[in-house]
N, C-alpha and C. Protein backbone atom coordinates (compact mmCIF):
# COMPACT_ATOMS: atom_id res chain seq x y z
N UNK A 1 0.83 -1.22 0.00
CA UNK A 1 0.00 0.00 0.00
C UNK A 1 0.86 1.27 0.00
N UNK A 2 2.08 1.39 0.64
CA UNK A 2 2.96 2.48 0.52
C UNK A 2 3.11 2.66 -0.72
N UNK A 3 3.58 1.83 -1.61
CA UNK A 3 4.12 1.78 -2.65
C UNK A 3 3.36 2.72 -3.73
N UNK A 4 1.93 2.28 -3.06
CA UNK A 4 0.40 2.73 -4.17
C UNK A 4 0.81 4.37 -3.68
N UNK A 5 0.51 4.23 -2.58
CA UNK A 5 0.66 5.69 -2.09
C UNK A 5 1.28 7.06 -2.98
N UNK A 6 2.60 6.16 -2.36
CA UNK A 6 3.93 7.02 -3.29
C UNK A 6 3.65 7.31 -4.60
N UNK A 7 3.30 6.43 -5.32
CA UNK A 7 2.76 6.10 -6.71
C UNK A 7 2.06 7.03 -7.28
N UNK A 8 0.87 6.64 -6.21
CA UNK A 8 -0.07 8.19 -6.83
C UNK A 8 0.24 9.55 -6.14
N UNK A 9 0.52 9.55 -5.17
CA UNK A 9 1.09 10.97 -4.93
C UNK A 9 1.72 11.50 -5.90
N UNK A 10 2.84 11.11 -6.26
CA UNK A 10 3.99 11.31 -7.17
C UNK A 10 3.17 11.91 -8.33
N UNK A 11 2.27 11.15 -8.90
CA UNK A 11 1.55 11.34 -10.44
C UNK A 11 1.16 12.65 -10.28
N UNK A 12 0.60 12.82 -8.64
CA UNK A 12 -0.51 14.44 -8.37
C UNK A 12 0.48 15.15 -8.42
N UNK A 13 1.23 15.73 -7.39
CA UNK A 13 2.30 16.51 -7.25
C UNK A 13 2.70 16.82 -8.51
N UNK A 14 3.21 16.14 -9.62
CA UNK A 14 3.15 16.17 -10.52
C UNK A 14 2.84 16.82 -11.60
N UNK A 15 1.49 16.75 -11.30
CA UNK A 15 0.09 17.12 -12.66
C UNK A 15 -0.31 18.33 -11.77
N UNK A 16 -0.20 18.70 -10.60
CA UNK A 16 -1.04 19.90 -9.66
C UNK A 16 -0.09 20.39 -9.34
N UNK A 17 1.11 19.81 -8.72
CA UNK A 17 2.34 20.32 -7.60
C UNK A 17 2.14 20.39 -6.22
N UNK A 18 2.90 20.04 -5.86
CA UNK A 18 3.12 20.43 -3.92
C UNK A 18 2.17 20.60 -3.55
N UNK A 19 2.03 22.24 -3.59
CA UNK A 19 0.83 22.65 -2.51
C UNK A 19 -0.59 22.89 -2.69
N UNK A 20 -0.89 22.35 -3.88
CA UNK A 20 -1.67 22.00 -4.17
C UNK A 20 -3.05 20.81 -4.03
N UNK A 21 -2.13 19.50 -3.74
CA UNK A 21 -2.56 18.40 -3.17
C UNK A 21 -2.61 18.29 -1.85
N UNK A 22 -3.94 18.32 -1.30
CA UNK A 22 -4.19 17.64 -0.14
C UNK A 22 -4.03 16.47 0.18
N UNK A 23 -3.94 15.88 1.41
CA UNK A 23 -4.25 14.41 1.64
C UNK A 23 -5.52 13.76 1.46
N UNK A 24 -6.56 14.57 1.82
CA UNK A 24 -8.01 14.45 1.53
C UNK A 24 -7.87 13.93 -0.08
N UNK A 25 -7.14 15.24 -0.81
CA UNK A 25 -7.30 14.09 -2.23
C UNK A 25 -6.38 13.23 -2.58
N UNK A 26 -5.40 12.98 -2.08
CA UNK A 26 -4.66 11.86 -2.64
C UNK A 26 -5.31 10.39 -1.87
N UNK A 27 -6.35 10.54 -1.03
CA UNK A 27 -6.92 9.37 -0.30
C UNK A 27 -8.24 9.13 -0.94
N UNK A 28 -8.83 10.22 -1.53
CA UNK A 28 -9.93 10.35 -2.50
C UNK A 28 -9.51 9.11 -3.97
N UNK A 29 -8.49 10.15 -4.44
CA UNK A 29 -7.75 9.10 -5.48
C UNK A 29 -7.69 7.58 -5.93
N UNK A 30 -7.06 7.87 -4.42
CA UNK A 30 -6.55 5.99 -4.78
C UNK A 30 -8.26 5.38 -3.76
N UNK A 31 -8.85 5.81 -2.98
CA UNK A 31 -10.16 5.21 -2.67
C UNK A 31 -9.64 4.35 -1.34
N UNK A 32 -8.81 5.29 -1.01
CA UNK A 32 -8.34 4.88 0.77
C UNK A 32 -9.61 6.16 1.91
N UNK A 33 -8.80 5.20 3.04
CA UNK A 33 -8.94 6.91 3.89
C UNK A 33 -7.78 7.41 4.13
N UNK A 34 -7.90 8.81 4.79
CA UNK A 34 -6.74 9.18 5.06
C UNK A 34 -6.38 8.71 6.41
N UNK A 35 -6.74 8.01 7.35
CA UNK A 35 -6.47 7.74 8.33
C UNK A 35 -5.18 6.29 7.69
N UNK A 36 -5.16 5.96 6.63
CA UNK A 36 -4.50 4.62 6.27
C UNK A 36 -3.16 5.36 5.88
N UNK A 37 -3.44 7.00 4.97
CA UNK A 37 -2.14 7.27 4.66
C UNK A 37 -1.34 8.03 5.73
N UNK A 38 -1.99 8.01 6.76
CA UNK A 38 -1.18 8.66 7.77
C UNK A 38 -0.61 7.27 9.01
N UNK A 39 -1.06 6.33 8.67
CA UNK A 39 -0.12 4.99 9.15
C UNK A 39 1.05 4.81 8.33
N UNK A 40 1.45 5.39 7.04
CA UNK A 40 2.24 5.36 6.37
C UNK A 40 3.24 6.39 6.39
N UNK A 41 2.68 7.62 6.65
CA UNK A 41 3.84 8.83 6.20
C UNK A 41 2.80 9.77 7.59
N UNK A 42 3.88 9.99 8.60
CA UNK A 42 2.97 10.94 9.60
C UNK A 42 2.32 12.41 8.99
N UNK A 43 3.36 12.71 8.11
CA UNK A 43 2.12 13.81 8.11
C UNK A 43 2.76 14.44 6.26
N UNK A 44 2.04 15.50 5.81
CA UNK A 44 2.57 15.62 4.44
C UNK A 44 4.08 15.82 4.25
N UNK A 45 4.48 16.45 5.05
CA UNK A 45 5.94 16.69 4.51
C UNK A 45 6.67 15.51 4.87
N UNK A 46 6.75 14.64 5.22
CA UNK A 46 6.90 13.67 5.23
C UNK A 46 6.98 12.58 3.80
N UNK A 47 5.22 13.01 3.72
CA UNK A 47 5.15 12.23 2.00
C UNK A 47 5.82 12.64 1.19
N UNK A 48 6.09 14.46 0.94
CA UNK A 48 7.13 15.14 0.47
C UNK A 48 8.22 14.51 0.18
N UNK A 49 9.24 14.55 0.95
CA UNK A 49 10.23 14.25 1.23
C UNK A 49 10.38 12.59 0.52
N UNK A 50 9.76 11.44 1.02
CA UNK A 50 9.45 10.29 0.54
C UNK A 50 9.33 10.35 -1.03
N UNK A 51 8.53 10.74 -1.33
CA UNK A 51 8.25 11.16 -2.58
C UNK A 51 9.33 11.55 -4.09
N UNK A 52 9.82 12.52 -3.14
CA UNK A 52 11.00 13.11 -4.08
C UNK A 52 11.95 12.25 -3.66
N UNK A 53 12.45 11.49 -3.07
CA UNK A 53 13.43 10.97 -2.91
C UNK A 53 13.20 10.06 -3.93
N UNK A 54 12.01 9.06 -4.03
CA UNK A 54 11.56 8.00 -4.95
C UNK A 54 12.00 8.51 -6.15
N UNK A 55 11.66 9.36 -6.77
CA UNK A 55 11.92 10.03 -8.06
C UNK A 55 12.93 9.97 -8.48
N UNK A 56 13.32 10.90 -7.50
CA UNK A 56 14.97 10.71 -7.52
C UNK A 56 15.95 10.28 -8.26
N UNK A 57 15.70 9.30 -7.36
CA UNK A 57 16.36 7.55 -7.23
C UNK A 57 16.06 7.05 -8.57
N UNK A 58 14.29 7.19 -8.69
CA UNK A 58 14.15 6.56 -10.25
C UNK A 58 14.87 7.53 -11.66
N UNK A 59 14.85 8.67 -11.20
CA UNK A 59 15.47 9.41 -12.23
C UNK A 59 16.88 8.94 -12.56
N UNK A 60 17.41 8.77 -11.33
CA UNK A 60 19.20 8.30 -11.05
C UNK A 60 19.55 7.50 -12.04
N UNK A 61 18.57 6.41 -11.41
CA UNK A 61 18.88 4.84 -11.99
C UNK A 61 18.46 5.09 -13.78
N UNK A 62 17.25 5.48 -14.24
CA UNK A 62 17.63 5.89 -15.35
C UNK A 62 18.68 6.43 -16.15
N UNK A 63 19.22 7.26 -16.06
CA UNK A 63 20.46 7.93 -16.41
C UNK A 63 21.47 7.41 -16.28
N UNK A 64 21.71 6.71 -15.38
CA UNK A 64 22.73 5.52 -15.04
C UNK A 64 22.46 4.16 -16.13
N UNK A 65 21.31 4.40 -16.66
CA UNK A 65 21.12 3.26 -17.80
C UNK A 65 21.32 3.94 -19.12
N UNK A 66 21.31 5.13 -19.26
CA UNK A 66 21.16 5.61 -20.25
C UNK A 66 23.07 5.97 -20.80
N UNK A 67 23.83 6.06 -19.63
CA UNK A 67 24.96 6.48 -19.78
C UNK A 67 25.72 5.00 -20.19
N UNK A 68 25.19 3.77 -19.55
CA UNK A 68 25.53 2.79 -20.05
C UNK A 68 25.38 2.22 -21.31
N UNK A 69 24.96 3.00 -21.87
CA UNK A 69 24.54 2.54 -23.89
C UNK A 69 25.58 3.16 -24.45
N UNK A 70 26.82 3.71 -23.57
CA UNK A 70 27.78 4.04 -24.31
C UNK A 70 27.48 4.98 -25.84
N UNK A 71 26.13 5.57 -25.66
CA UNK A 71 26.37 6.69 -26.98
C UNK A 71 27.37 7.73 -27.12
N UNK A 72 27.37 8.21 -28.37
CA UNK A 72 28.30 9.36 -28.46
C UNK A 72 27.68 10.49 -27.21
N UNK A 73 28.33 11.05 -27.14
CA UNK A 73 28.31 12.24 -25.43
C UNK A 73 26.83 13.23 -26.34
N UNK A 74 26.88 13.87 -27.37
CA UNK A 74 26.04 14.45 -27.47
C UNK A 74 24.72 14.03 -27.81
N UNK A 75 24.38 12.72 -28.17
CA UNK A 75 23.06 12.32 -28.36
C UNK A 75 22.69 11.67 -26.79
N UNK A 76 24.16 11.33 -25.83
CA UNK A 76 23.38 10.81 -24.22
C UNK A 76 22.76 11.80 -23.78
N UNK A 77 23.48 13.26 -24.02
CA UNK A 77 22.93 14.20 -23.48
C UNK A 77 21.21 14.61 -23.74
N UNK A 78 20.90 14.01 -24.80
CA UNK A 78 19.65 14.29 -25.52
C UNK A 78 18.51 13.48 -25.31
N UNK A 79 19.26 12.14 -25.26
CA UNK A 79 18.46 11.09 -24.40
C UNK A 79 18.25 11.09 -23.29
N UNK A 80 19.46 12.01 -21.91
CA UNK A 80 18.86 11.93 -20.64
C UNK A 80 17.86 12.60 -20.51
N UNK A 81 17.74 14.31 -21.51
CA UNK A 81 17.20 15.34 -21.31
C UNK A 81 15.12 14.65 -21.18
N UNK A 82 15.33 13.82 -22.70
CA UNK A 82 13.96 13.34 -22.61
C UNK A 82 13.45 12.56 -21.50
N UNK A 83 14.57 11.54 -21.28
CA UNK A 83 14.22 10.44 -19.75
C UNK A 83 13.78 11.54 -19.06
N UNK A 84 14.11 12.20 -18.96
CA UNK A 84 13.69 12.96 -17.26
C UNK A 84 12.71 14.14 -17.40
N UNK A 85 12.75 14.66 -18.93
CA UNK A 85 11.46 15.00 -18.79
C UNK A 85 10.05 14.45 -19.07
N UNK A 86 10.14 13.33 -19.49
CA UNK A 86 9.29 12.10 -19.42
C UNK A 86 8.72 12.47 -18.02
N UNK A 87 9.50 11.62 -17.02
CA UNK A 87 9.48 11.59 -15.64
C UNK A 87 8.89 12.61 -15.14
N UNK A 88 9.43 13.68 -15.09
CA UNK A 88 8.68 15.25 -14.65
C UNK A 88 7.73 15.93 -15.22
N UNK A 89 7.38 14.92 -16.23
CA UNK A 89 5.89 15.28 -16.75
C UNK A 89 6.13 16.36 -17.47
N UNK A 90 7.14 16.92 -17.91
CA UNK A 90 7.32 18.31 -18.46
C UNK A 90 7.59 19.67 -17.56
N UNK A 91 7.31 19.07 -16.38
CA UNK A 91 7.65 19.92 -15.43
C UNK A 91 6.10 21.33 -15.37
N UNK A 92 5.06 20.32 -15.84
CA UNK A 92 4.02 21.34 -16.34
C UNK A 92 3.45 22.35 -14.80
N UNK A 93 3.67 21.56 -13.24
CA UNK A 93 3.67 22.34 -12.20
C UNK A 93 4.37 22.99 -12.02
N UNK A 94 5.68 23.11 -12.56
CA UNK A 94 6.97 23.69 -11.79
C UNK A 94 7.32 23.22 -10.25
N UNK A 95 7.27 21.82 -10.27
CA UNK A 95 7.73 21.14 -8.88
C UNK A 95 9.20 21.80 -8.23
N UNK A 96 10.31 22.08 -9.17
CA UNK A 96 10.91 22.38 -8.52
C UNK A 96 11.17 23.74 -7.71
N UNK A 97 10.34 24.67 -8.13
CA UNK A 97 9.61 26.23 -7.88
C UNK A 97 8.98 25.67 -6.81
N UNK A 98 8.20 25.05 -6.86
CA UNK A 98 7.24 24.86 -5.34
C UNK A 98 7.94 24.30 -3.98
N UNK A 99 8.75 23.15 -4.49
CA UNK A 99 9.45 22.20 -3.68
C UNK A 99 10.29 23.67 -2.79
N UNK A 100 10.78 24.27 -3.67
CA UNK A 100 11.24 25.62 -3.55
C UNK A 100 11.07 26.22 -1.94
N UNK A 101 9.81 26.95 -2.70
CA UNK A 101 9.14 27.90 -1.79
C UNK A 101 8.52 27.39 -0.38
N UNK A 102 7.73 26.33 -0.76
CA UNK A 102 7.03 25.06 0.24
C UNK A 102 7.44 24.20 1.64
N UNK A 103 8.50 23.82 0.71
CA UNK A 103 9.44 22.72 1.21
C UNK A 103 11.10 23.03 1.48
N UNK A 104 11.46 24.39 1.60
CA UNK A 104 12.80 24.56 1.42
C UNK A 104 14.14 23.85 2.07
N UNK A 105 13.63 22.76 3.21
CA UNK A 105 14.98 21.85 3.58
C UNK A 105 15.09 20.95 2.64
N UNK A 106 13.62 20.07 2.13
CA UNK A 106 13.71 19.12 1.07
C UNK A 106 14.24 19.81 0.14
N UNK A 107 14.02 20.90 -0.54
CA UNK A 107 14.54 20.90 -1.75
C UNK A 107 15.95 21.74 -1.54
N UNK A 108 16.62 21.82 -0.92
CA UNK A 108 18.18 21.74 -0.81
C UNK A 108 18.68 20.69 -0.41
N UNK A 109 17.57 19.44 -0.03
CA UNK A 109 18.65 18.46 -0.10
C UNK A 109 18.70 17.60 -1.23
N UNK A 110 17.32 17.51 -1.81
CA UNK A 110 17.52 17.42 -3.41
C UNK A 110 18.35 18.06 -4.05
N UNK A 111 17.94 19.03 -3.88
CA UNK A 111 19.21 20.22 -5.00
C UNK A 111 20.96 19.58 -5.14
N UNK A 112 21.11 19.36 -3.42
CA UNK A 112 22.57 19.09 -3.16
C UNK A 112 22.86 17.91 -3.77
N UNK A 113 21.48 16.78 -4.04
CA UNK A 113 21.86 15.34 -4.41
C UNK A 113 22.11 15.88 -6.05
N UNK A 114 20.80 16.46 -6.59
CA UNK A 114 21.01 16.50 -8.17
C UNK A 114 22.05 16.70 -8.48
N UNK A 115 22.84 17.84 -7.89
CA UNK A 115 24.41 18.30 -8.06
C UNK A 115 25.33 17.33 -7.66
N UNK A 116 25.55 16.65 -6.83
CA UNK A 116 26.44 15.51 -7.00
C UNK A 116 26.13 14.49 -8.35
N UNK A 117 25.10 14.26 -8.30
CA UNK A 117 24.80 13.50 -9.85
C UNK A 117 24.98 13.93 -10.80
N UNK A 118 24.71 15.13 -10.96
CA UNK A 118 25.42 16.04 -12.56
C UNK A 118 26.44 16.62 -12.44
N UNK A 119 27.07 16.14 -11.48
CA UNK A 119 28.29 16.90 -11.70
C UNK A 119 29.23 15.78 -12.25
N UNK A 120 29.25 15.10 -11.63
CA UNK A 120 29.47 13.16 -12.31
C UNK A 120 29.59 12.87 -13.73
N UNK A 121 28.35 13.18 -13.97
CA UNK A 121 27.59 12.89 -14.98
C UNK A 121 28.04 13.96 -16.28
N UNK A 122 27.86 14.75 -15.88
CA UNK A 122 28.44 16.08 -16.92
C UNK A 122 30.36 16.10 -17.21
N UNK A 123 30.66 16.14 -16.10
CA UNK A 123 32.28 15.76 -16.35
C UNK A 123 32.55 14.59 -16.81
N UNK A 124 31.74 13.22 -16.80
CA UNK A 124 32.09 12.60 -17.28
C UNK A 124 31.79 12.69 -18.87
N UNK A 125 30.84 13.15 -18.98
CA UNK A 125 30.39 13.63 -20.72
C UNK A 125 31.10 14.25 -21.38
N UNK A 126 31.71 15.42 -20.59
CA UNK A 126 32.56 16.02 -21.48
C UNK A 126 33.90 15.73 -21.47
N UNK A 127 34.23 14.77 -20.76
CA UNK A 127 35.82 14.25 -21.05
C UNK A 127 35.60 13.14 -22.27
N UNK A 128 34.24 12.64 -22.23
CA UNK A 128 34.71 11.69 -23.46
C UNK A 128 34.30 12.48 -24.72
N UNK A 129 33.96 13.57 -24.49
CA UNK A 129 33.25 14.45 -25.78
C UNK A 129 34.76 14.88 -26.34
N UNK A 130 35.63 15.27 -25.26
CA UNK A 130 36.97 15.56 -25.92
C UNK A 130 37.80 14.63 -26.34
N UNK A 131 38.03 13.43 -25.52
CA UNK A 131 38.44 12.30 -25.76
C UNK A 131 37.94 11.99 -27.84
N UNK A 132 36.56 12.30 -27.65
CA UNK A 132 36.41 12.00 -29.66
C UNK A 132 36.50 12.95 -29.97
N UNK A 133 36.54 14.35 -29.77
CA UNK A 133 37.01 14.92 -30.74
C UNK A 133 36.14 15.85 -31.35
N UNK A 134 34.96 15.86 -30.58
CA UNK A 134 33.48 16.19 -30.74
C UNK A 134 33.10 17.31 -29.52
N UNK A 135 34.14 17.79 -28.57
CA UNK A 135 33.93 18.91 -28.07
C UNK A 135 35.01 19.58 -28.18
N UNK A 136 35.60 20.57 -28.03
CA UNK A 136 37.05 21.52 -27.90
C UNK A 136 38.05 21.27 -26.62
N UNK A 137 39.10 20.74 -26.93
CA UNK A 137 40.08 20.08 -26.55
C UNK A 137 40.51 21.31 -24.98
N UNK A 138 40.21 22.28 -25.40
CA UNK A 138 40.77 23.20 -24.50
C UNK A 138 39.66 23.53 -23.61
N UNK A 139 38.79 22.76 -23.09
CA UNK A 139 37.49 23.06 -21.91
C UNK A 139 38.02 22.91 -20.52
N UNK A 140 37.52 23.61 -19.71
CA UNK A 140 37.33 23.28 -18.84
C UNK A 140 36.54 22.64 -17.75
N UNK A 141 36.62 21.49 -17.71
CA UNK A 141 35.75 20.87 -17.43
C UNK A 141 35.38 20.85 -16.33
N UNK A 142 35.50 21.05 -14.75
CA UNK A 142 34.96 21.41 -13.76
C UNK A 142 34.17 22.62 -13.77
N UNK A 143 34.94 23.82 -14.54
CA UNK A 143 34.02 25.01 -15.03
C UNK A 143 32.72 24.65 -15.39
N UNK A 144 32.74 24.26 -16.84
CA UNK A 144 31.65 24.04 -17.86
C UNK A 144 30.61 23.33 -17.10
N UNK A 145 30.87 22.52 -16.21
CA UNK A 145 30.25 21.30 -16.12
C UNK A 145 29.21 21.80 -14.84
N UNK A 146 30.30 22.60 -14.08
CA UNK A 146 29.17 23.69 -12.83
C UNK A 146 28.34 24.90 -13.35
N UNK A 147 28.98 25.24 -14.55
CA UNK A 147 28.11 26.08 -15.76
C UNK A 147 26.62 25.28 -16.22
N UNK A 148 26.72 24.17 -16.57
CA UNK A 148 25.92 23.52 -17.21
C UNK A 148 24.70 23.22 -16.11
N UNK A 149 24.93 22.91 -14.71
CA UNK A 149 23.74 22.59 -13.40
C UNK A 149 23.76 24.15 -13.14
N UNK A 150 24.31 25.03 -13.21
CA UNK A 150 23.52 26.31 -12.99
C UNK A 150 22.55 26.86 -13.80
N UNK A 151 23.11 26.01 -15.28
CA UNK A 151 21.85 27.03 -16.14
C UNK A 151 20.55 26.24 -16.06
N UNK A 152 21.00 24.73 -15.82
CA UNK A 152 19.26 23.54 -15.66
C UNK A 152 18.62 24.23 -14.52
N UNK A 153 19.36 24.49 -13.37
CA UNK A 153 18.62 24.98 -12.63
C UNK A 153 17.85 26.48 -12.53
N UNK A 154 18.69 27.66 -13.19
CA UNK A 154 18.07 28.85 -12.98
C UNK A 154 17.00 28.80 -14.26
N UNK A 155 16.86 28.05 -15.33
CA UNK A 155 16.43 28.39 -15.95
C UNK A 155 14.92 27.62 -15.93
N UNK A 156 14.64 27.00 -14.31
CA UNK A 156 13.23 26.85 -13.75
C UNK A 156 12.65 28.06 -12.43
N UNK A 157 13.33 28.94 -12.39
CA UNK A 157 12.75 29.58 -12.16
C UNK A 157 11.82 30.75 -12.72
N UNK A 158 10.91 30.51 -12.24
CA UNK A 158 9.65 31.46 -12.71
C UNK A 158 9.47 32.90 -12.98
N UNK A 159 10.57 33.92 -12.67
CA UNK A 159 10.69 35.14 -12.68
C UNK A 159 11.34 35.33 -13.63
N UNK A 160 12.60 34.77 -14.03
CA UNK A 160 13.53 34.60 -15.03
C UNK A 160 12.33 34.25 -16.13
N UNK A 161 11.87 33.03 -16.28
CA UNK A 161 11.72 32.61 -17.45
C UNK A 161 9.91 32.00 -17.54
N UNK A 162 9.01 32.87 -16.97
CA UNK A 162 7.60 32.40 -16.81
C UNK A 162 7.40 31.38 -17.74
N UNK A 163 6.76 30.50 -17.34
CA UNK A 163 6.12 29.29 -18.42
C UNK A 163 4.99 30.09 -19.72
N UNK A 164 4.66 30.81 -19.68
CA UNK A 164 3.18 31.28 -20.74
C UNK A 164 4.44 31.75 -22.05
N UNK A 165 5.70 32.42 -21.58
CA UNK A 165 6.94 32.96 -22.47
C UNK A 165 7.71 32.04 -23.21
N UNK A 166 7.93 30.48 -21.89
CA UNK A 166 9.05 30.21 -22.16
C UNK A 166 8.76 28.73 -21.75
N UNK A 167 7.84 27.91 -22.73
CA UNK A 167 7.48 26.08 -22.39
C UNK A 167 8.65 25.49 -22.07
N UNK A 168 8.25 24.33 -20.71
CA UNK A 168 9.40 24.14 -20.42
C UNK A 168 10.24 23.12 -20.99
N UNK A 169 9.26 22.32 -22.27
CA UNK A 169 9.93 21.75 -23.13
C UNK A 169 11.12 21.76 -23.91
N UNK A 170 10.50 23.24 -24.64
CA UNK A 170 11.42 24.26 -25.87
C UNK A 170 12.67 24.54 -24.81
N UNK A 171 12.19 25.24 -23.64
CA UNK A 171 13.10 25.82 -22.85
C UNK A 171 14.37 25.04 -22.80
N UNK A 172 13.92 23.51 -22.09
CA UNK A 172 15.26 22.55 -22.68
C UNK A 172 16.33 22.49 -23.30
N UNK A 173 15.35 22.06 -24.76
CA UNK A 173 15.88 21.80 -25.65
C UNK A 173 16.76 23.17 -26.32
N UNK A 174 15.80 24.45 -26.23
CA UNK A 174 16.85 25.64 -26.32
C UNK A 174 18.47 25.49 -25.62
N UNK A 175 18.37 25.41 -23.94
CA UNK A 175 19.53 25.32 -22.88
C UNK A 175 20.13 24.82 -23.60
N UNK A 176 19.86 23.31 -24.06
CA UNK A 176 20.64 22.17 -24.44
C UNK A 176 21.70 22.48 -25.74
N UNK A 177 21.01 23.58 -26.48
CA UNK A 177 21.64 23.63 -27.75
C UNK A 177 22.60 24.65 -27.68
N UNK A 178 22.27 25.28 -26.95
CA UNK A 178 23.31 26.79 -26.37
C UNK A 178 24.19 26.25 -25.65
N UNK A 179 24.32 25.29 -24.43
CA UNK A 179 25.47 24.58 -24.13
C UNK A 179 25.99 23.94 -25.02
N UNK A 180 25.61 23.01 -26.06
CA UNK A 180 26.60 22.45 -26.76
C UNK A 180 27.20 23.41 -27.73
N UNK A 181 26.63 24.46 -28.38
CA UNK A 181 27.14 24.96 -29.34
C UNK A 181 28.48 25.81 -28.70
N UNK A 182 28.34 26.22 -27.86
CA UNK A 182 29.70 26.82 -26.98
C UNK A 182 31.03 25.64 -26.98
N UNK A 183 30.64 23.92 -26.66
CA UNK A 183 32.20 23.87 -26.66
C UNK A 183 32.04 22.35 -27.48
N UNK A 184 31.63 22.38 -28.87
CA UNK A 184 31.48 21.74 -29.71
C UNK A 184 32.70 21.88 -31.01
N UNK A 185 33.28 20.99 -31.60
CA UNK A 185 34.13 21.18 -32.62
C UNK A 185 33.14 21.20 -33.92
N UNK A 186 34.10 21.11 -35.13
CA UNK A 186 33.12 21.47 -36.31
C UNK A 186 32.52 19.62 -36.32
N UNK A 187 33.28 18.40 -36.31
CA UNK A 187 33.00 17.40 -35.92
C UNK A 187 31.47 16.88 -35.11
N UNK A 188 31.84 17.66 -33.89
CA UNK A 188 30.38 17.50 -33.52
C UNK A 188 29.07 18.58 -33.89
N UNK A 189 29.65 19.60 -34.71
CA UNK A 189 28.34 20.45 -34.65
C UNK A 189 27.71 19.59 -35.83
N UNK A 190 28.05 18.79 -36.62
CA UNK A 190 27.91 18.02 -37.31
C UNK A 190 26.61 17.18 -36.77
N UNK A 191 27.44 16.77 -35.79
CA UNK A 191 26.34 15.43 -35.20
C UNK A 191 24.89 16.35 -34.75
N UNK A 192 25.70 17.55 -34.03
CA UNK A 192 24.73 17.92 -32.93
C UNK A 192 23.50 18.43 -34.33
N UNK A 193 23.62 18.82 -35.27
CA UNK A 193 23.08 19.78 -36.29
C UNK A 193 21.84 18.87 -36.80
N UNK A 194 23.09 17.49 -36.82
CA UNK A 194 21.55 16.33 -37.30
C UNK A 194 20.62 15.88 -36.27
N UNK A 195 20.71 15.64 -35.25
CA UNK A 195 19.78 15.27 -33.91
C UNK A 195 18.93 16.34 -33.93
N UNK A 196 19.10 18.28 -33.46
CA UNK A 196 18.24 19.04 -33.93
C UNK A 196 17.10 18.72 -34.86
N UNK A 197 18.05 18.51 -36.48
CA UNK A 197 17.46 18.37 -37.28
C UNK A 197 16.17 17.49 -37.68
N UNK A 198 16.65 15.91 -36.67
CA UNK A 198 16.23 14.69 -36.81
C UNK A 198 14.89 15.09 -35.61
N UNK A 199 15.11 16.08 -34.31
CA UNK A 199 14.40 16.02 -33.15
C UNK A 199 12.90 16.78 -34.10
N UNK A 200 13.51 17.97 -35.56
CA UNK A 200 12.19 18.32 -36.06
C UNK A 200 11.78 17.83 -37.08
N UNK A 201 12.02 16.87 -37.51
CA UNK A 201 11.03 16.23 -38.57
C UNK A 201 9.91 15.56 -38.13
């Protein structure tokens, strides 16, 4: 029954965000009471916390599968981007804005986890991007790579970049193309030019 819990919470939070969802309706939902989801998680921030961690984790382990297909560095990058916005639904609440404002111990300790994971993850991308020959030999890669989780992150906030201006789809896929085009050789603008190309047909 936790499992269900988590499950559907996750979907709401999600599709509504944070503070949005009551317990009343996530017990409505699944056709519990709430007296059952509070044998489970004492009280919401609790589920919070539970919650995002699950994600997380599932986001993790994705990406960790995705880095294992050994693609070229600029199409993994393209494939994690979708895994996870799969997962975040598009980010159509702005969970991480709410988690934000709402929840601010959880979401610095998320924050602190995402950043150990992309920081990993990104340095490791771009050493093999140079390694082929497909990014510019002269990067810096601890730089770039703390460049690259500053711009995923500022560029969900809501003041900067309102959703009605700036979908958080496009928004992505924009970031995505503005980081690579900065430390890309003619080699990879190659590649990167056809994936674009291939992402609009």
């Amino acid at each position: 029954m936790k499992e269900k819990i988590l499950d559907k919470a996750t979907e709401l939070f999600l599709d509504l965000g944070f503070k949005s969802v009551t317990m009343d309706d996530l017990a409505h939902e699944i056709g519990i009471s709430k007296k059952t989801i509070y044998s489970h998680f004492r009280n919401k921030t609790k589920l919070v916390e539970e919650t995002t961690s699950n994600l997380f984790s599932a986001i993790s382990t994705g990406i960790a599968q995705i880095r294992g297909l050994n693609k070229n560095p600029i199409a993994e990058l393209y494939e994690i981007k979708k895994f996870v916005m799969i997962h975040l639904k598009n980010e159509k609440s702005s969970p991480q804005h709410q988690l934000q404002k709402y929840y601010p111990r959880i979401y610095e300790t998320m924050h602190s986890r995402q950043f150990d994971i992309m920081q990993e993850c990104i340095e490791d991308n771009l050493q093999r991007g140079v390694e082929q020959a497909i990014y510019r030999d002269n990067l810096q890669i601890d730089f770039i790579s703390r460049i690259y989780f500053s711009g995923v992150t500022s560029i969900k906030n809501q003041k900067l970049f309102p959703m009605h201006k700036f979908p958080v789809s496009s928004l992505m896929d924009d970031y995505l193309e503005y980081h690579l085009r900065g430390i890309v050789t003619p080699k990879g603008r190659t590649i990167l030019n056809s994936i674009i190309n291939s992402n609009h047909e």
